[in-house]
Protein backbone atom coordinates (compact mmCIF):
# COMPACT_ATOMS: atom_id res chain seq x y z
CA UNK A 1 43.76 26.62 -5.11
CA UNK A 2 44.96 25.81 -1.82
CA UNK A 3 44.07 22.44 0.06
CA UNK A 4 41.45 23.73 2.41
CA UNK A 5 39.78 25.19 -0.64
CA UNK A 6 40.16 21.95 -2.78
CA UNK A 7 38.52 19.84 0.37
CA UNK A 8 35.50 22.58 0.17
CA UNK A 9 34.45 21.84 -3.19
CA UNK A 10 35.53 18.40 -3.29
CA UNK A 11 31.83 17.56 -2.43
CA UNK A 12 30.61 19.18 -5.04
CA UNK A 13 33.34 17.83 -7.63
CA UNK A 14 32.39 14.06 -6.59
CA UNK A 15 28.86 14.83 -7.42
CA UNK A 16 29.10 16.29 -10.38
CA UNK A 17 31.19 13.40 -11.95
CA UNK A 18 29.16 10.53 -10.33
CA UNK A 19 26.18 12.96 -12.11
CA UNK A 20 28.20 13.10 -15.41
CA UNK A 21 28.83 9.09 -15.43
CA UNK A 22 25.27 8.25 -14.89
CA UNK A 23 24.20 10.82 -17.56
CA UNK A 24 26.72 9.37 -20.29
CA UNK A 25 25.28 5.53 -19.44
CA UNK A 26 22.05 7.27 -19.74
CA UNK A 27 21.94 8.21 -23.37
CA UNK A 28 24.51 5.87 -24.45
CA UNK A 29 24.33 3.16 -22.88
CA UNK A 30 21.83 -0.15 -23.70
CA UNK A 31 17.86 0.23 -22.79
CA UNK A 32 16.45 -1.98 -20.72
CA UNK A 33 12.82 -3.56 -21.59
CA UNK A 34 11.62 -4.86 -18.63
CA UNK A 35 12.52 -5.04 -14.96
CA UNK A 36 12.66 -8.08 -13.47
CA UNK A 37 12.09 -6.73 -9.73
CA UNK A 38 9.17 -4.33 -10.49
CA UNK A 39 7.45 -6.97 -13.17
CA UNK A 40 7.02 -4.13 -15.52
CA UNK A 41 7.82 -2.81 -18.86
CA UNK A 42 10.28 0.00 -18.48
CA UNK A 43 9.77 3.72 -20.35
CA UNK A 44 11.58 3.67 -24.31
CA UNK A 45 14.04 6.07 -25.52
CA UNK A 46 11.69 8.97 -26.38
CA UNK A 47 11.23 10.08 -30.19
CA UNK A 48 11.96 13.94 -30.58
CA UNK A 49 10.85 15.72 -33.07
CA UNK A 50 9.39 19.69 -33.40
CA UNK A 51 5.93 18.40 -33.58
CA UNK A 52 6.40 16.29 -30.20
CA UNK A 53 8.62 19.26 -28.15
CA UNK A 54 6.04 21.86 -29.25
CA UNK A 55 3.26 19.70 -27.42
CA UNK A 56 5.11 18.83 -24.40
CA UNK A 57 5.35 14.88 -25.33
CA UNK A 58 9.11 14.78 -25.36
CA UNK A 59 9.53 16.66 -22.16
CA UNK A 60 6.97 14.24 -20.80
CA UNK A 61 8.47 11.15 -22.53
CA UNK A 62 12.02 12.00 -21.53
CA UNK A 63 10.95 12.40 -17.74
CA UNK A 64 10.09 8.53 -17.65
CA UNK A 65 12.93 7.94 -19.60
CA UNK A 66 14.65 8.88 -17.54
CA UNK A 67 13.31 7.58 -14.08
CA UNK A 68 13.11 4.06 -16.09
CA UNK A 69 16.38 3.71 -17.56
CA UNK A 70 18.77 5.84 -15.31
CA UNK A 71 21.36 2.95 -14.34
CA UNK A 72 21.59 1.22 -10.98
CA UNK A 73 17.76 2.22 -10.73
CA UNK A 74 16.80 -1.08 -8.48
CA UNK A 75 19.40 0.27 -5.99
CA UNK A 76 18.25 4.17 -5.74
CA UNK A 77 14.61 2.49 -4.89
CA UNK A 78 15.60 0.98 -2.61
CA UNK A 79 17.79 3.12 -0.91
CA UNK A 80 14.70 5.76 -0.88
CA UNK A 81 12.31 2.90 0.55
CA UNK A 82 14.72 2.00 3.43
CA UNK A 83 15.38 5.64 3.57
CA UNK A 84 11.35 6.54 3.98
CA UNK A 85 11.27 3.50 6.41
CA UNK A 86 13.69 4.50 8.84
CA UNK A 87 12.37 8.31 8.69
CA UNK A 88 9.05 7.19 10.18
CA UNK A 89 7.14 7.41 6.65
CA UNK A 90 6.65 3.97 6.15
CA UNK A 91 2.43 4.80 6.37
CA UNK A 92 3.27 7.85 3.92
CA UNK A 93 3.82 5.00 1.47
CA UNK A 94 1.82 3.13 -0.67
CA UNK A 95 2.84 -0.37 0.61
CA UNK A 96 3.07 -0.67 3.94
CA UNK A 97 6.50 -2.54 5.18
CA UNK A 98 4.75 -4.65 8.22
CA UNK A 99 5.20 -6.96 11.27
CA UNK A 100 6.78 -10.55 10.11
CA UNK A 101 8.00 -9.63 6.55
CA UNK A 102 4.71 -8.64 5.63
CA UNK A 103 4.08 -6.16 2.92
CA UNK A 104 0.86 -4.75 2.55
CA UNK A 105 -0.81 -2.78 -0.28
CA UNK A 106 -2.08 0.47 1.90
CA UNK A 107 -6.15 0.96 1.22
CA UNK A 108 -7.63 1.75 -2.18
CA UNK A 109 -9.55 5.19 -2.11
CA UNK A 110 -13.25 4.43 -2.02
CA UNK A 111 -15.08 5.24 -5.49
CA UNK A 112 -18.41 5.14 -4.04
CA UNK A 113 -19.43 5.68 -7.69
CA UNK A 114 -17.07 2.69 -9.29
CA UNK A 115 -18.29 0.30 -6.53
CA UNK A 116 -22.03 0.54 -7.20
CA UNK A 117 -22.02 0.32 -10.58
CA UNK A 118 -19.61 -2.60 -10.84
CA UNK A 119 -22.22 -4.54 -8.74
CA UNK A 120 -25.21 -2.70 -10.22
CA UNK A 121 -23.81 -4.16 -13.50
CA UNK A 122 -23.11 -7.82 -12.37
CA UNK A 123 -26.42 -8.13 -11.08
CA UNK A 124 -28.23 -6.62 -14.26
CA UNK A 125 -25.97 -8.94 -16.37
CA UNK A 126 -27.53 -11.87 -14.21
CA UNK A 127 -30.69 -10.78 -13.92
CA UNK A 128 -31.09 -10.80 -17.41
CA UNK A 129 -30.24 -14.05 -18.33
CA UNK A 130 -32.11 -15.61 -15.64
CA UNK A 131 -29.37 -17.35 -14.30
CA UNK A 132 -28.26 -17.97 -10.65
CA UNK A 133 -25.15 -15.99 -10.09
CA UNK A 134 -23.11 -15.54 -6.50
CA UNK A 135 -20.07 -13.03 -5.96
CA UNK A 136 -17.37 -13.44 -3.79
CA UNK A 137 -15.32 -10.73 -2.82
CA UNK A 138 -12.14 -11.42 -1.38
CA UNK A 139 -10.86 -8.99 1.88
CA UNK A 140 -7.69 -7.57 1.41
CA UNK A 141 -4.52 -8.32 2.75
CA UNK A 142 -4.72 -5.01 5.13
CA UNK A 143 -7.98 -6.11 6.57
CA UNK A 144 -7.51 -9.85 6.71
CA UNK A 145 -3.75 -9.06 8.49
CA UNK A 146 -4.42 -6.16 10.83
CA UNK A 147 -2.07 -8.01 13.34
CA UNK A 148 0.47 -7.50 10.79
CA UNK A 149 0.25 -3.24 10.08
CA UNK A 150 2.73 -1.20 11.29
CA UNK A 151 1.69 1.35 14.16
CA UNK A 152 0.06 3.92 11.87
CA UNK A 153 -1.84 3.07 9.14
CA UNK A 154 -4.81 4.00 7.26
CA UNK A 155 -8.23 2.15 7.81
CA UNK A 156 -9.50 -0.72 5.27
CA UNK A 157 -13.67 -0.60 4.11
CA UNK A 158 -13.81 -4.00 3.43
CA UNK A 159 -16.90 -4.07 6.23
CA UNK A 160 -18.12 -1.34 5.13
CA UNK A 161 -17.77 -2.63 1.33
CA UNK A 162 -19.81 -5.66 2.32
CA UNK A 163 -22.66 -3.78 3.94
CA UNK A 164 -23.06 -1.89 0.66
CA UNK A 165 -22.79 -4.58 -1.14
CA UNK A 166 -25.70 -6.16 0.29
CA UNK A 167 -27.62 -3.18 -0.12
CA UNK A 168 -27.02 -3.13 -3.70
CA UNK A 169 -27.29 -6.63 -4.89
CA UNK A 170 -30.85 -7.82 -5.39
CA UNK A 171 -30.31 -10.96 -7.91
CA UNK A 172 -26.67 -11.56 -7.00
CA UNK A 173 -26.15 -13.49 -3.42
CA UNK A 174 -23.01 -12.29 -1.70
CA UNK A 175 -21.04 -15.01 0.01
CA UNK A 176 -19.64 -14.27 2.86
CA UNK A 177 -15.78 -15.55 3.11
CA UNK A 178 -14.50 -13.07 5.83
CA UNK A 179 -14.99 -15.45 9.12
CA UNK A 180 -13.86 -18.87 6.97
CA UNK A 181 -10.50 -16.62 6.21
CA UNK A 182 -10.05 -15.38 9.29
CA UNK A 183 -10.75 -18.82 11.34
CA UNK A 184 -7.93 -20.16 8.93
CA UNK A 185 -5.51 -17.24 10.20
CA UNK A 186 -6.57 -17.60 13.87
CA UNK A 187 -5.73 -21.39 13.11
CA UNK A 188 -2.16 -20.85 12.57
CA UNK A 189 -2.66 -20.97 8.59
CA UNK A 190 -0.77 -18.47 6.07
CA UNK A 191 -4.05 -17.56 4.40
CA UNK A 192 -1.93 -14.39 2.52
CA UNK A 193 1.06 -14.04 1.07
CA UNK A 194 3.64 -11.89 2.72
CA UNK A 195 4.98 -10.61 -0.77
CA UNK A 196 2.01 -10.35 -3.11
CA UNK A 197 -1.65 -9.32 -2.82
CA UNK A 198 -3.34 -12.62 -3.57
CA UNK A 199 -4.46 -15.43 -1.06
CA UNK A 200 -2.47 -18.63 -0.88
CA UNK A 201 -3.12 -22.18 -2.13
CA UNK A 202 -4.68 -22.71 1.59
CA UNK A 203 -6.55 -19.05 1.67
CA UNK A 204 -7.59 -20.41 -1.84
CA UNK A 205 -8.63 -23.83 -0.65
CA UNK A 206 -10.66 -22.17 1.99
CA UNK A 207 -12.41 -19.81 -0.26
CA UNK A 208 -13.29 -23.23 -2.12
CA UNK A 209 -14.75 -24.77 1.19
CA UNK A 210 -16.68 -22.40 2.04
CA UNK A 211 -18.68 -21.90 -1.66
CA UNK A 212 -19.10 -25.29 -2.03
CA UNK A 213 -20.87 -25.32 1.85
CA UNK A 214 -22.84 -22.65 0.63
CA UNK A 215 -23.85 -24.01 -2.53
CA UNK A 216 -24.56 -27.30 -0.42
CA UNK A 217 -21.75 -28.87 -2.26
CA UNK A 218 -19.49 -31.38 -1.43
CA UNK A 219 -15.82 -30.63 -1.30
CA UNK A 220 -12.77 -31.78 -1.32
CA UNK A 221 -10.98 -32.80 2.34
CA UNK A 222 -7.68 -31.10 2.65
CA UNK A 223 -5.85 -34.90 2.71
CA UNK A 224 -7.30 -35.30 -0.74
CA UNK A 225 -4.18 -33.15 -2.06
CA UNK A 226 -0.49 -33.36 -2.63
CA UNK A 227 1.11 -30.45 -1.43
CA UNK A 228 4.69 -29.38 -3.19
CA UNK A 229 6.19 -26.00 -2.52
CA UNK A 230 8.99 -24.10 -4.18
CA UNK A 231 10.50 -21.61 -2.22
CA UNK A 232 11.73 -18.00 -3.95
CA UNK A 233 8.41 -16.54 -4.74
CA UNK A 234 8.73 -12.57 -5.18
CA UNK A 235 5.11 -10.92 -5.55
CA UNK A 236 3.65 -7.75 -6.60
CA UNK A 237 3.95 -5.93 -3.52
CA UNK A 238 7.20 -6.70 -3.44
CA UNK A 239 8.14 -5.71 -6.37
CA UNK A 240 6.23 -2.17 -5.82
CA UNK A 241 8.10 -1.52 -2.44
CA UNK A 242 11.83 -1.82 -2.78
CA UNK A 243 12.17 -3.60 -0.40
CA UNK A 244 14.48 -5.82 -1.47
CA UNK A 245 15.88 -7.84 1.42
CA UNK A 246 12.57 -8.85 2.25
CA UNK A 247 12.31 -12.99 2.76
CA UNK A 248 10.45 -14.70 -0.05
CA UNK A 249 7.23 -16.63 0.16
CA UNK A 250 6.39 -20.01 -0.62
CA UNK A 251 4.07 -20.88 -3.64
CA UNK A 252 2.33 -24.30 -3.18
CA UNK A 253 0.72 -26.12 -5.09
CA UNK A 254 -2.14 -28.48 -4.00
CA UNK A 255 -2.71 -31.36 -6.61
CA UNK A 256 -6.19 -33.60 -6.14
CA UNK A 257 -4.69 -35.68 -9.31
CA UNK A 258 -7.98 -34.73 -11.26
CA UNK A 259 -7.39 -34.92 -15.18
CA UNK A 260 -8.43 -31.75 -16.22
CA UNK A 261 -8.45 -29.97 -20.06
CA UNK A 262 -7.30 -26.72 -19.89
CA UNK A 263 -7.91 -24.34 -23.26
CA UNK A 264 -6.39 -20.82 -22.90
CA UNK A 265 -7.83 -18.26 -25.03
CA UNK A 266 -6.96 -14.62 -26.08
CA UNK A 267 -8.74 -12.70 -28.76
CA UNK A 268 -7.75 -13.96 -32.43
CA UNK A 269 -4.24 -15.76 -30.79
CA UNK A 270 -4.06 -19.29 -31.55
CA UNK A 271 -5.47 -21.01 -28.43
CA UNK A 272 -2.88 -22.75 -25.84
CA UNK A 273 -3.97 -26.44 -24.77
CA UNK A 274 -3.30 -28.01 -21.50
CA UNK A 275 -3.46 -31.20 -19.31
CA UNK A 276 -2.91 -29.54 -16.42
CA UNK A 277 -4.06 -26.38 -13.94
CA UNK A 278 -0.77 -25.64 -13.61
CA UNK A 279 2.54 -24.19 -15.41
CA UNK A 280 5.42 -25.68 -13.44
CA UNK A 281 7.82 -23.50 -16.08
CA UNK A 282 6.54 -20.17 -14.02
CA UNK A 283 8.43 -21.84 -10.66
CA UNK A 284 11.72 -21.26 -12.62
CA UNK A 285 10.57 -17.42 -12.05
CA UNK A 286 10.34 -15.09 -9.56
CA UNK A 287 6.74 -13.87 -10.03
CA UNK A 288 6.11 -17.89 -9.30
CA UNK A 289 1.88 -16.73 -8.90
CA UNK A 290 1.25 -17.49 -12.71
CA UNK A 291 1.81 -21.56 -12.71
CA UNK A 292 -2.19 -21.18 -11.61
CA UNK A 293 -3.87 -22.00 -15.36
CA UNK A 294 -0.58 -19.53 -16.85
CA UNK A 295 -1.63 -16.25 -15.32
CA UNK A 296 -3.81 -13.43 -17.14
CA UNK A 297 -6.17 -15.02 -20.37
CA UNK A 298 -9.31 -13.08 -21.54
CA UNK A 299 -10.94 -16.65 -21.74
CA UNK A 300 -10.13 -20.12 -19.84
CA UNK A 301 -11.71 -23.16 -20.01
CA UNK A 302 -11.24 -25.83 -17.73
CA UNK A 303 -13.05 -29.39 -18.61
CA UNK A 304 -13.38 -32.10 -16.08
CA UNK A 305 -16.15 -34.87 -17.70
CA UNK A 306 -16.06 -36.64 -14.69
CA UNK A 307 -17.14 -34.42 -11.90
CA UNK A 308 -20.48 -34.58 -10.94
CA UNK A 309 -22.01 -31.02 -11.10
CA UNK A 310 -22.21 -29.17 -14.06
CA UNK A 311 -21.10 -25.98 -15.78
CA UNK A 312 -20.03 -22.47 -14.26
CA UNK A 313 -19.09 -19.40 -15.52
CA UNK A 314 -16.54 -17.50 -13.68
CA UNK A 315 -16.19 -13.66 -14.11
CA UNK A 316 -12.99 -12.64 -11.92
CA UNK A 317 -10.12 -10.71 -11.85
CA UNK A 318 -6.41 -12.96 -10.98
CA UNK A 319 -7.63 -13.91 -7.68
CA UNK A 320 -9.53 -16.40 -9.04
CA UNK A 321 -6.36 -17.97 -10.47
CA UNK A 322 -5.69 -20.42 -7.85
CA UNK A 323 -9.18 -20.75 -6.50
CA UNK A 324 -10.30 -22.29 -9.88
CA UNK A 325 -7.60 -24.89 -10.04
CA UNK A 326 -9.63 -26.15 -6.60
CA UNK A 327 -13.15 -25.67 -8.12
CA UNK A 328 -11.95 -27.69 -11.11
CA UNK A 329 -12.66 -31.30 -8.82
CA UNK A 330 -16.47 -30.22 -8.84
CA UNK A 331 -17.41 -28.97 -11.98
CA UNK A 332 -17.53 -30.87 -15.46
CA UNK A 333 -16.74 -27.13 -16.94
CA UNK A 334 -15.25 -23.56 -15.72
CA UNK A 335 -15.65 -21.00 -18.00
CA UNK A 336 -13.18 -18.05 -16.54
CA UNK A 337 -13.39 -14.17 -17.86
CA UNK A 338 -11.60 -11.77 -17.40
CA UNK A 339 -13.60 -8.26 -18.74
CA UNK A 340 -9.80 -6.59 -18.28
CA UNK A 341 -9.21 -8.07 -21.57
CA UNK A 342 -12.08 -10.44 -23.10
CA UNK A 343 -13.70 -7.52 -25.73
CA UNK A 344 -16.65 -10.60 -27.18
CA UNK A 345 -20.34 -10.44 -26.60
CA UNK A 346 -20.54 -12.59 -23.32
CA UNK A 347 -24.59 -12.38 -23.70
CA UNK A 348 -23.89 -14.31 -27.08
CA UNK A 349 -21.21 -16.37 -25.26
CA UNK A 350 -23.72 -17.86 -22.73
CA UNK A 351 -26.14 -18.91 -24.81
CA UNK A 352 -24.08 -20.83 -27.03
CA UNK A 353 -23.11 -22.60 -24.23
CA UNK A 354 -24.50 -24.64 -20.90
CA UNK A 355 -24.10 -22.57 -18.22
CA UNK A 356 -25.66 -23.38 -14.93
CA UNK A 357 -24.49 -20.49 -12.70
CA UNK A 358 -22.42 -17.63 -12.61
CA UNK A 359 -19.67 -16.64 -10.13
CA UNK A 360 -18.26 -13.11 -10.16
CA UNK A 361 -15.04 -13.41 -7.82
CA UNK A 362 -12.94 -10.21 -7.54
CA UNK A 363 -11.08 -9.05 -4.46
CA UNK A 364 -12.39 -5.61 -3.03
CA UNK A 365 -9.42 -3.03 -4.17
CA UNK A 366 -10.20 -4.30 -7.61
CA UNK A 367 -14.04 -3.40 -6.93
CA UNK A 368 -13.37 0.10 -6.28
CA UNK A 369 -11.33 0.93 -8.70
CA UNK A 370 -11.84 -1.10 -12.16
CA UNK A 371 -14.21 0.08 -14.29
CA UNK A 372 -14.14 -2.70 -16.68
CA UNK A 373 -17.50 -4.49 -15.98
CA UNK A 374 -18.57 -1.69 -18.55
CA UNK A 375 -17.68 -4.59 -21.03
CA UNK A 376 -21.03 -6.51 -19.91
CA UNK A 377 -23.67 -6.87 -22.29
């Protein structure tokens, strides 16, 4: 083979090794569990048997394998998000890279079916215990940051969402947060994060404000709180994108100095007992979100004898997080569930204890597509 030839299949020759070295770290090298940038459990080796290739399961199994585990797999998503980015496909994907360092979750499909019988279900559950109940549902990012969408993007129904909503709630009163979060935005305030789906401590605070004005409540003024922020915070859209060299956020956290009990609960686990709302350990992280009352429980319990109104009983999904470490100044107890995992009767659960009202709090993409207010009794 002459040199001409060589340099025509040198290409190929290249590839095929660089294909041959990833394969061999593949299936010899060490698994990973987790990955720290996507916040997820990665795919295991899987277990092949006759049974398991005669179904299909180890094809399947070895596909995700595969995509989990094949080395330098942080780099190759990123290299395809840049990739799709400078292509013109950024509103092909499912997080849009925006204006600012914003990334924003694209819309959720509307399940006209899901919707309606997620609220048809909250306000049957509070019908029948006679109990005054509220929802808040918090806009998304997409809808809340328009400013911040790139060119071409699809549109949100969070408008729409609340129109329906009112049509289908008949002994649940919808509070409306959209104007209080967008005054707070056209006020100079980072009411979002740029790297994760939820609302900051101020969008938070805000949210706060404006259902203790509706409840004719008083509330706490925003000089009532010490404000510390740690820098570094990596959220979930981030860690969906690949986007990598995106800027981090800030996570603050706003302390009133109320002395709160905090009881974390989750199914027949030995409960987890706090004096605090928050988990400073978390900060050390990059996924920084969870030092609100230690991230996902089925049950929390926040106790605060000295506040002057009574009891409430909070059924949310993680936005609710931070908003309840605010609430905490006005209420003597929070009751927080979260139907994704509390499996008890919550029927039974009420009337073994005061509750004075109920607050369903879930942000809208979570309303249209989780099905797990089929848990309510």
């Amino acid at each position: 083979m002459n040199k001409k030839e060589l340099y025509h299949f040198l290409p190929s020759l290249v590839f095929l090794i660089v294909l041959g070295i990833l394969a061999l770290l593949l299936f010899f090298g060490p698994d990973k569990d987790y990955s720290v940038n996507e916040k997820r459990y990665l795919a295991e080796r899987p277990e092949i048997s006759v049974s398991n290739i005669l179904k299909g399961k180890t094809q399947e199994e070895l596909e995700e394998f595969t995509a989990d585990q094949i080395p330098g797999r942080d780099f190759f998503v990123g290299v395809n998000a840049y990739w799709n980015l400078a292509t013109g496909r950024n509103a092909a994907q499912s997080i849009y890279h925006g204006k600012d360092g914003y990334l924003i979750n694209a819309p959720k499909p509307y399940n006209e079916e899901v919707f309606t019988n997620n609220l048809t279900r909250f306000d049957q559950f509070a019908q029948s215990l006679g109990i005054p109940a509220d929802i808040i549902m918090v806009p998304s990012t997409g809808y809340l940051m328009e400013n911040e969408l790139p060119a071409f993007h699809g549109e949100y129904d969070d408008d729409m969402l609340y129109e329906k909503a009112g049509e289908i709630l008949h002994h649940t009163k919808l509070i409306d947060v959209r104007d209080a979060l967008k005054e707070g935005i056209a006020e100079g305030g980072q009411v979002c994060y740029r790297t994760d789906h939820h609302l900051t401590s101020l969008g938070n605070y805000l949210l706060y404000r404006a259902y203790q004005i509706d409840q004719g409540r008083a509330y706490l003024s925003r000089d009532a709180y010490q404000v510390t922020a740690t820098d570094g915070f990596y959220g979930t859209t981030w860690s969906g994108s690949g986007y990598w060299f995106t800027k981090p956020d800030t996570v603050e956290v706003w302390d009133s100095g109320i002395q709160t009990k905090v009881t974390l609960r989750d199914g027949s686990a030995d409960p987890i007992y706090s004096d605090s709302l928050y988990f400073p350990k978390h900060l050390e992280e990059i996924d920084k979100y969870p030092v609100f009352l230690d991230g996902n429980h089925s049950l929390v319990n926040i106790s605060n004898p000295s506040a002057e109104e009574g009891s409430v009983l909070v059924i949310r999904d993680s936005y609710a997080h931070c908003f309840s470490t605010f609430l905490a100044a006005n209420y003597q107890s929070i009751y927080l569930v979260d139907l994704r995992y509390y499996r008890d009767d919550l029927t039974k659960f009420v009337s073994e204890h005061r509750v004075d009202k109920i607050l369903y709090l879930y942000g809208v993409d979570n309303l249209v597509s989780d099905t797990n207010s089929a848990w309510l009794k």
